[in-house]
N, C-alpha and C. Protein backbone atom coordinates (compact mmCIF):
# COMPACT_ATOMS: atom_id res chain seq x y z
N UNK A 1 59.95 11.13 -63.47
CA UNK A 1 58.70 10.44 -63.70
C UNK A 1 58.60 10.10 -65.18
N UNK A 2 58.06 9.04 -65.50
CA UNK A 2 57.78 8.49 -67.05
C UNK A 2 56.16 8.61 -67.05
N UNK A 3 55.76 9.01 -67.90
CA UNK A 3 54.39 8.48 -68.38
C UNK A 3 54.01 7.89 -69.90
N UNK A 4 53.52 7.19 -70.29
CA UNK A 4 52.50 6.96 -71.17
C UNK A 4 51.20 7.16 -71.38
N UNK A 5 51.11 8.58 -72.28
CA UNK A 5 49.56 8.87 -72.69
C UNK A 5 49.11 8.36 -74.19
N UNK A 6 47.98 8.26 -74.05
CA UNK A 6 47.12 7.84 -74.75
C UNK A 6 45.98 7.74 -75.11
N UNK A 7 45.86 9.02 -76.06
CA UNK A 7 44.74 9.74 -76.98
C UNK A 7 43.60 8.93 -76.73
N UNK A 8 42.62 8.48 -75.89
CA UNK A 8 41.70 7.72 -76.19
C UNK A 8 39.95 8.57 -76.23
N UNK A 9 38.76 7.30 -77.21
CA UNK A 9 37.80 7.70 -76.93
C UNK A 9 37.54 7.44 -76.18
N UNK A 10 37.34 6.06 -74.49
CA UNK A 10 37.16 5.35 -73.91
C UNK A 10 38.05 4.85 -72.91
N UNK A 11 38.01 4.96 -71.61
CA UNK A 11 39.21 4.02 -70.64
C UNK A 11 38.14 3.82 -69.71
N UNK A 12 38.53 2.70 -68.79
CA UNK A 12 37.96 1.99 -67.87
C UNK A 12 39.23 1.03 -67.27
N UNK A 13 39.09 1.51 -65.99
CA UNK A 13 39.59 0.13 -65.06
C UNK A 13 39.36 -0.37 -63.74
N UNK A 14 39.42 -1.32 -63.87
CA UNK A 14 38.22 -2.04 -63.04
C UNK A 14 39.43 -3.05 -61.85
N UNK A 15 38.80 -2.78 -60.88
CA UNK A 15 39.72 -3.99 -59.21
C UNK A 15 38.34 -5.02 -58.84
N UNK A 16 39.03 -6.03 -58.99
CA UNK A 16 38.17 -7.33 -58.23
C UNK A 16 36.16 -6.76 -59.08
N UNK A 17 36.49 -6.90 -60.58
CA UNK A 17 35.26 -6.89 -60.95
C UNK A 17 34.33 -5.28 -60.77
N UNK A 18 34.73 -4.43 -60.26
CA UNK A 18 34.34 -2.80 -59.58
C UNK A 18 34.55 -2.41 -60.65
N UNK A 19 34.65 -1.01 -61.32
CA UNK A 19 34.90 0.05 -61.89
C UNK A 19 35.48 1.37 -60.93
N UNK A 20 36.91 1.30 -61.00
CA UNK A 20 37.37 2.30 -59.93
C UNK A 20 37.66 3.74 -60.49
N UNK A 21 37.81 3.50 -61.78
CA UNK A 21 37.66 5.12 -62.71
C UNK A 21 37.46 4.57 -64.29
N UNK A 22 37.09 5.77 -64.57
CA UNK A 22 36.69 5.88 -65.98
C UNK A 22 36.92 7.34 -66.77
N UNK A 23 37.12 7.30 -67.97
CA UNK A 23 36.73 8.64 -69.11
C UNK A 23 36.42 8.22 -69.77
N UNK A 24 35.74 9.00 -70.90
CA UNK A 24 35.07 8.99 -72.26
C UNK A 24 36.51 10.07 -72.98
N UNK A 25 36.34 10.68 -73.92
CA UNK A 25 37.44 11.81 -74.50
C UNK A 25 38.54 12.13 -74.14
N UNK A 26 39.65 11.38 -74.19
CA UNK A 26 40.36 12.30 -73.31
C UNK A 26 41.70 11.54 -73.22
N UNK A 27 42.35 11.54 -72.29
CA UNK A 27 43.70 10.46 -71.90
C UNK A 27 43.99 9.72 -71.22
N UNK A 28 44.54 8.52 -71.54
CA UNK A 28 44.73 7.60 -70.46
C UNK A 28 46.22 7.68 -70.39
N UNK A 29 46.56 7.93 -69.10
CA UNK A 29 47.65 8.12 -68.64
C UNK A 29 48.56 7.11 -67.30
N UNK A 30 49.50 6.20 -68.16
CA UNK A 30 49.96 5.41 -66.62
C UNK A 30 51.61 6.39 -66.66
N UNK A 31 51.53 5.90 -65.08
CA UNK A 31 52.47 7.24 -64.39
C UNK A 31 53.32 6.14 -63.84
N UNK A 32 54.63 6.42 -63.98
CA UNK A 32 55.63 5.94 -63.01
C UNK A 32 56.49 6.60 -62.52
N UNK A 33 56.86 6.55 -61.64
CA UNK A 33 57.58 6.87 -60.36
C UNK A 33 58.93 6.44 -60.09
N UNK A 34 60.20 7.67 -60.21
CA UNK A 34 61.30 6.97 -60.14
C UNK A 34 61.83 7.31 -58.75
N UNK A 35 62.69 6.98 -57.95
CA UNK A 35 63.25 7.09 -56.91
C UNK A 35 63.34 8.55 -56.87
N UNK A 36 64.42 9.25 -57.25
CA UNK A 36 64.47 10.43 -57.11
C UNK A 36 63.93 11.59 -57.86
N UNK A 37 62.20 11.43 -58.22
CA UNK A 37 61.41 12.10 -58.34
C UNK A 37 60.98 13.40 -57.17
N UNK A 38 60.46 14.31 -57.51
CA UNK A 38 60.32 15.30 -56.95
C UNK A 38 58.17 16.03 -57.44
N UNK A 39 58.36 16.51 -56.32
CA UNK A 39 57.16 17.15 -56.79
C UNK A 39 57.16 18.01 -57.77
N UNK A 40 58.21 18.56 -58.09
CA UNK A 40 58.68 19.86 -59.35
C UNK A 40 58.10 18.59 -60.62
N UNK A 41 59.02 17.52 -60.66
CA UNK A 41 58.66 16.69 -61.73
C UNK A 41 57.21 16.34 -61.85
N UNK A 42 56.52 16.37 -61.04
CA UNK A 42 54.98 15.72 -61.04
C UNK A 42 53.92 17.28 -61.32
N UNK A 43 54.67 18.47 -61.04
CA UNK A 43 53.97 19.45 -61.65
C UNK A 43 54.55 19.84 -63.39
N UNK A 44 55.68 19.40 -63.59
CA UNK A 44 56.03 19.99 -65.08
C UNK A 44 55.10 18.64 -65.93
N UNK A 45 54.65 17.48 -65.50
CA UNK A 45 54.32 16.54 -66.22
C UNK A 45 52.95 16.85 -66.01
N UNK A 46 51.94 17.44 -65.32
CA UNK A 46 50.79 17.71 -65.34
C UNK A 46 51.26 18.79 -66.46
N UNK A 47 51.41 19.74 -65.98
CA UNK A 47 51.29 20.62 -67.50
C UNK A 47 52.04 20.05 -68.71
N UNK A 48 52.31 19.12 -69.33
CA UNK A 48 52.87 18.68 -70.31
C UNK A 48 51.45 18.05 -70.62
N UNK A 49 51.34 17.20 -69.90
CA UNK A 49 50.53 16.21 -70.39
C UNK A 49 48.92 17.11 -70.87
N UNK A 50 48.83 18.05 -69.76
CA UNK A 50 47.33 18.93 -69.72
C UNK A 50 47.42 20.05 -71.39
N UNK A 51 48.39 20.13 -71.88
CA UNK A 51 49.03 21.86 -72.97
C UNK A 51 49.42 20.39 -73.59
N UNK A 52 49.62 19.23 -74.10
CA UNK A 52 50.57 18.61 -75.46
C UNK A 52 48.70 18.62 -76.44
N UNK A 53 49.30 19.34 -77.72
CA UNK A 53 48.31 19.30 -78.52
C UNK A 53 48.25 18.50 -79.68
N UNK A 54 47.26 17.41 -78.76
CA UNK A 54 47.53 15.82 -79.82
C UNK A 54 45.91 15.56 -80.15
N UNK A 55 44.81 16.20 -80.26
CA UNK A 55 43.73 16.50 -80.63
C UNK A 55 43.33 17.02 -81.81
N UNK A 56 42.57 16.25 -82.57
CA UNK A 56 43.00 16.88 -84.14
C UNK A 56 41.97 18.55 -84.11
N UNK A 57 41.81 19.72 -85.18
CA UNK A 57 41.25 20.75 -85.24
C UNK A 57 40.38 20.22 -86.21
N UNK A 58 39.64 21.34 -86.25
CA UNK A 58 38.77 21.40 -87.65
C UNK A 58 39.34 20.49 -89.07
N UNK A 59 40.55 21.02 -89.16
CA UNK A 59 41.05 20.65 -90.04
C UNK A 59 41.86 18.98 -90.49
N UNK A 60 41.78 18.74 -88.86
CA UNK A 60 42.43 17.43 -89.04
C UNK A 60 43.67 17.27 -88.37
N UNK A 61 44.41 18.15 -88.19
CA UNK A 61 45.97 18.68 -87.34
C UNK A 61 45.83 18.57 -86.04
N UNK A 62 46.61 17.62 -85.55
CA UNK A 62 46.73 18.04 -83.88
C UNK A 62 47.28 19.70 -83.37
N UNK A 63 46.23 20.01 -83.13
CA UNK A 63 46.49 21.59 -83.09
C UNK A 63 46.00 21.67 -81.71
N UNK A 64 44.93 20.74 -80.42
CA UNK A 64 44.28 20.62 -79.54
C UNK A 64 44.95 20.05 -79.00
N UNK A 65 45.01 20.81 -77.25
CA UNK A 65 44.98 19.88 -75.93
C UNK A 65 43.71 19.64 -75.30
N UNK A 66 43.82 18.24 -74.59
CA UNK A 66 42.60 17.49 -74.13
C UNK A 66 41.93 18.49 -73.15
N UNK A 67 42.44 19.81 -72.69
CA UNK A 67 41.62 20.63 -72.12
C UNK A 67 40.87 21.51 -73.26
N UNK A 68 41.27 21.71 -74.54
CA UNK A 68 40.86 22.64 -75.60
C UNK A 68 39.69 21.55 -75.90
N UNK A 69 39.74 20.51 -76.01
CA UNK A 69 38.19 19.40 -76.39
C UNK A 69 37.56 18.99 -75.25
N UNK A 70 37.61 19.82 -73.97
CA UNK A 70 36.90 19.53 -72.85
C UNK A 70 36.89 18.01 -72.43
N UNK A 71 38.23 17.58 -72.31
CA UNK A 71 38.23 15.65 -72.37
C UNK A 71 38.67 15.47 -71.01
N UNK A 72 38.92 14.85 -70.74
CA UNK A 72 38.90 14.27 -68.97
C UNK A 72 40.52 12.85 -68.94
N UNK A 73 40.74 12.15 -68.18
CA UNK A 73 41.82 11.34 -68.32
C UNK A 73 41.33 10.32 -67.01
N UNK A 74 41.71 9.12 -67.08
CA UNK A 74 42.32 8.19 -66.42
C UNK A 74 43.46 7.80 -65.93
N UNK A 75 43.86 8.15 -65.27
CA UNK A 75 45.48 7.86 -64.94
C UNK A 75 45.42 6.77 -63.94
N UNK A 76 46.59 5.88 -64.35
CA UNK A 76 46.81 4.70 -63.85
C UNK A 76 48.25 4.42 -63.01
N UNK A 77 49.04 4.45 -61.96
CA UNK A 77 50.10 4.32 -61.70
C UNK A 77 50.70 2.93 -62.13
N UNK A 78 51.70 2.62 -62.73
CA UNK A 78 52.33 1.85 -63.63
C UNK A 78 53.69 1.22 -63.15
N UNK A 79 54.59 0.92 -61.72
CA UNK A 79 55.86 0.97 -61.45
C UNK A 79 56.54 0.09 -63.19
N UNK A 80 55.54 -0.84 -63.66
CA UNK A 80 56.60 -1.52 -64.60
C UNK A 80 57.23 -0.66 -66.02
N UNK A 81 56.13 1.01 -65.61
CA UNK A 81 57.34 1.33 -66.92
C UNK A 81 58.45 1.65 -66.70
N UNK A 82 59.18 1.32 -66.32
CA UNK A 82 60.79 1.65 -65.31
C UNK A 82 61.31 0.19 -65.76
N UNK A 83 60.53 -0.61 -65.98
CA UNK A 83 61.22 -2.09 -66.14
C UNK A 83 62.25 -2.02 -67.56
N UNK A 84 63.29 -2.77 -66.77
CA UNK A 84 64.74 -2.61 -67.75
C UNK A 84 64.77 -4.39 -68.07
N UNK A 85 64.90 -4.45 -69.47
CA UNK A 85 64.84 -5.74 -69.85
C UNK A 85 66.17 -5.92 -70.91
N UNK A 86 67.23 -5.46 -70.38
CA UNK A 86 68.21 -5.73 -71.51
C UNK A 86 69.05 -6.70 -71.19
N UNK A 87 68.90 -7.27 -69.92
CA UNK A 87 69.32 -8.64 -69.38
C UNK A 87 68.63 -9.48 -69.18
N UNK A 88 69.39 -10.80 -69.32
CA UNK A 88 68.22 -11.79 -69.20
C UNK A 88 66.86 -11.73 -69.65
N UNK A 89 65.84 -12.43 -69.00
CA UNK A 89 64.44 -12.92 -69.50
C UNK A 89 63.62 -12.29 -68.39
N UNK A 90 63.66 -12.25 -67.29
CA UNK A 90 63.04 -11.22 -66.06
C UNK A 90 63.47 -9.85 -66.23
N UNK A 91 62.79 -8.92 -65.95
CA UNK A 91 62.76 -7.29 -65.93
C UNK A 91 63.15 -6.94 -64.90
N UNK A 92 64.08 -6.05 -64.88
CA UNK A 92 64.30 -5.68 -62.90
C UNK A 92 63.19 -4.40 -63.19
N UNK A 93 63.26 -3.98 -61.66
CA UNK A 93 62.38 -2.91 -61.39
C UNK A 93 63.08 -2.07 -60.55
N UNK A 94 64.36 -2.14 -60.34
CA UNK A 94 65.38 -1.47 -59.59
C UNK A 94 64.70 0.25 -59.70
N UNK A 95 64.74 0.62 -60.72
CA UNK A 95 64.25 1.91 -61.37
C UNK A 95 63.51 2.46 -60.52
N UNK A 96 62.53 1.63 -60.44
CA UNK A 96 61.17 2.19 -60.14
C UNK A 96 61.25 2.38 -58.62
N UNK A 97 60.50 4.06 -58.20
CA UNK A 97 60.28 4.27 -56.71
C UNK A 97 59.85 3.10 -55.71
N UNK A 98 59.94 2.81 -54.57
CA UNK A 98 59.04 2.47 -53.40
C UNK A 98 57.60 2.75 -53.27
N UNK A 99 56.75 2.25 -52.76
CA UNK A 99 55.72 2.87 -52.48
C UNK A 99 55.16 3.90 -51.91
N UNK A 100 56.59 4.14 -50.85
CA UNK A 100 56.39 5.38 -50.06
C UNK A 100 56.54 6.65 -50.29
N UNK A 101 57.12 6.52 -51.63
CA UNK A 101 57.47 7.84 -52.36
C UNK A 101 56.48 7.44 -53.78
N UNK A 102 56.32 6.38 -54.15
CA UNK A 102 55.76 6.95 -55.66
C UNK A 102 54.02 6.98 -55.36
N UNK A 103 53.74 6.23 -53.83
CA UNK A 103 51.92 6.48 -54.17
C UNK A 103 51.78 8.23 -53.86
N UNK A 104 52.33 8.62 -52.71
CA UNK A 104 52.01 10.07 -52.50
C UNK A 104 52.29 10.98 -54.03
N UNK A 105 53.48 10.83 -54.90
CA UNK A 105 53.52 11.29 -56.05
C UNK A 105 53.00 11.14 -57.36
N UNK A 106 52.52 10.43 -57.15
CA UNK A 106 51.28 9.34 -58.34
C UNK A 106 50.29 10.36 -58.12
N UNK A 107 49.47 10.66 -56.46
CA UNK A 107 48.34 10.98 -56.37
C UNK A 107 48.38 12.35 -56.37
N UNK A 108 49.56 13.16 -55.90
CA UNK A 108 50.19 14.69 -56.32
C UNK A 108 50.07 14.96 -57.54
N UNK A 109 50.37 14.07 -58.60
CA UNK A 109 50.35 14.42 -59.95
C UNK A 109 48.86 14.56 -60.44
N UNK A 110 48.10 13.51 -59.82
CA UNK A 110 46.76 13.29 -60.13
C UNK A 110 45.74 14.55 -59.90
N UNK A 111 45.96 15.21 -58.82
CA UNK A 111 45.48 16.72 -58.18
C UNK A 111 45.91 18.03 -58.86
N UNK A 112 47.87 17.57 -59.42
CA UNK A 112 47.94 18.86 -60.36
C UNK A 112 47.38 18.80 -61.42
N UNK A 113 46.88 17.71 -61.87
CA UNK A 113 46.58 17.27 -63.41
C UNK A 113 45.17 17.86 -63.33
N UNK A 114 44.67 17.94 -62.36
CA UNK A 114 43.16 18.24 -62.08
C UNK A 114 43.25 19.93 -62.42
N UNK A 115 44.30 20.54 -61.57
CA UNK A 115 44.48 21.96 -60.99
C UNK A 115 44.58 22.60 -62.66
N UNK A 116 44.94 21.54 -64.08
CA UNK A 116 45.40 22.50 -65.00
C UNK A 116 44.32 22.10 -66.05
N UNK A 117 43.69 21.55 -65.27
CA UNK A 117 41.95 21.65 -66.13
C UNK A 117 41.56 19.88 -66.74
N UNK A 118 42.15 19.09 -66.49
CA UNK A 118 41.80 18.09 -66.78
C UNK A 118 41.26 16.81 -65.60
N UNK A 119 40.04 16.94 -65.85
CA UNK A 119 39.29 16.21 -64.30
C UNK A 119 39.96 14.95 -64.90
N UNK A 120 40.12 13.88 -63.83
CA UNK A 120 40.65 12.49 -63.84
C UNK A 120 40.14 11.97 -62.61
N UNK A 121 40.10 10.80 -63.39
CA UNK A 121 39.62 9.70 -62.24
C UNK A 121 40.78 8.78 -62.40
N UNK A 122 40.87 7.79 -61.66
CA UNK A 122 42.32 6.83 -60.71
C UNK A 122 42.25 5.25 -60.89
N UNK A 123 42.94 4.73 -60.88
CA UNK A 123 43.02 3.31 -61.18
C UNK A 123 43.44 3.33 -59.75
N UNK A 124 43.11 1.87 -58.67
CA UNK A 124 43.90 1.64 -57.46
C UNK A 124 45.30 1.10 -57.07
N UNK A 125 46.01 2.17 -56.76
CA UNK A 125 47.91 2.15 -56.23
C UNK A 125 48.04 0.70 -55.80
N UNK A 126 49.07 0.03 -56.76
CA UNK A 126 49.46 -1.39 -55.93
C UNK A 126 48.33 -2.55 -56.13
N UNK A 127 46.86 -2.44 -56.85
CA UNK A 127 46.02 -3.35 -56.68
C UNK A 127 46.39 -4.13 -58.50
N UNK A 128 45.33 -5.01 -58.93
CA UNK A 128 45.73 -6.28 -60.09
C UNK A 128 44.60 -5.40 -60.42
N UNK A 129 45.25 -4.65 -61.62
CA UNK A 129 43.97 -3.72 -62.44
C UNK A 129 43.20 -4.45 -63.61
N UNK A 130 42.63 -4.09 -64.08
CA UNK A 130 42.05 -4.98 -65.20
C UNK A 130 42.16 -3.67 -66.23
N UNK A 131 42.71 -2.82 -67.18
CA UNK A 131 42.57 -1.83 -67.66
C UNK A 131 42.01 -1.79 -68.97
N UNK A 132 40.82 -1.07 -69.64
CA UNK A 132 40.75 -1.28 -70.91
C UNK A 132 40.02 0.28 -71.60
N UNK A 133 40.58 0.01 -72.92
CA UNK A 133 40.84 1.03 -73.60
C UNK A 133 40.42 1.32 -75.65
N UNK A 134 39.97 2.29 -75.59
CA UNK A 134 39.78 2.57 -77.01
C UNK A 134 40.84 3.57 -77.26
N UNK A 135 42.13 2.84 -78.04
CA UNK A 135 43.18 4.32 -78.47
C UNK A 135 42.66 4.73 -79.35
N UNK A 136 42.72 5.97 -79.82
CA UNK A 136 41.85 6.78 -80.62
C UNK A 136 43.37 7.36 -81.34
N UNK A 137 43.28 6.66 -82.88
CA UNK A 137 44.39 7.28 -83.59
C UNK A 137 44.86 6.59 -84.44
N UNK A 138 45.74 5.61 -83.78
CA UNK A 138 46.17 5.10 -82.45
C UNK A 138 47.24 6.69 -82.27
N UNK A 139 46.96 7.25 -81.32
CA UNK A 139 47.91 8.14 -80.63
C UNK A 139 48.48 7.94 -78.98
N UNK A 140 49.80 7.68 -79.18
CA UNK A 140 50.11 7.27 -77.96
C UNK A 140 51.86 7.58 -78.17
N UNK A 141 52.02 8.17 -76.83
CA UNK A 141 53.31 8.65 -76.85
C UNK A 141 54.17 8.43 -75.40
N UNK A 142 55.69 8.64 -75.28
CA UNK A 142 56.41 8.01 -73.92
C UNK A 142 56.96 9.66 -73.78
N UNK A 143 56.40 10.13 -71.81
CA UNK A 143 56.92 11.23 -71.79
C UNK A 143 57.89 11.06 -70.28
N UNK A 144 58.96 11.79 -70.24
CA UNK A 144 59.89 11.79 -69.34
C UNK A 144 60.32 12.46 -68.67
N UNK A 145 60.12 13.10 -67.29
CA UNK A 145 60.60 14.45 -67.16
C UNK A 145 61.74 14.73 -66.84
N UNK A 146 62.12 15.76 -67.10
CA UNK A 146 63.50 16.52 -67.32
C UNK A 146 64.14 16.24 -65.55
């Protein structure tokens, strides 16, 4: 699984004009899904993502995880971060899972992410999101699991 988080004050994303999730404090997280992903991978990336201490302290130091500042997340499933562009002008997506394996693991991750203290709300699997965002930092980082 790949993700991209991102330290934000603000996320929102919205299907056909709706608001399908939101946070204030916290992370916005799009998730992708590779073929031979596993649920092991979708629990070591909830706790990565829930314990990485990218929250500044008192002092100014990322010394905080978004559960230590009581912050919440948005997670968004993403197949195009898998997109390989070192050929040609089109991106393949070869990479990236099926639907039949990456929505059930998208939404697995979404429940462990919950289980390790960070409530989240969901962008809709497969729909034309509209996503928007305050990065707060700008802090934003590419995580991969082992």
């Amino acid at each position: 699984m790949r993700a991209v988080l991102q330290r934000v004050s603000e996320a929102s994303c919205r299907v056909d004009g709706q608001v399908t999730g939101r946070c204030g404090r916290g992370l916005m997280v799009l998730v992708a899904v590779a073929p031979d992903d596993t649920e092991a991978q979708a629990a070591w990336l909830a706790r990565k993502v829930a314990g990485l201490r990218i929250f500044p302290d008192d002092a100014g130091k990322m010394n905080k995880s978004v559960v230590d500042v009581g912050g919440t997340a948005l997670v968004v499933s993403q197949f195009t971060l898998y997109g390989d562009c070192r050929k040609g002008r089109r991106p393949s997506f070869i990479a990236s899972a099926g639907p039949e394996l990456a929505k059930p693991l998208y939404l697995r991750f979404c429940e462990l992410l919950a289980d390790e203290g960070v409530p989240n709300e969901r962008g809709v699997f497969a729909a034309d999101m509209k996503v928007a965002l305050i990065n707060d930092g700008p802090v934003t980082l590419v995580l991969d699991t082992p």
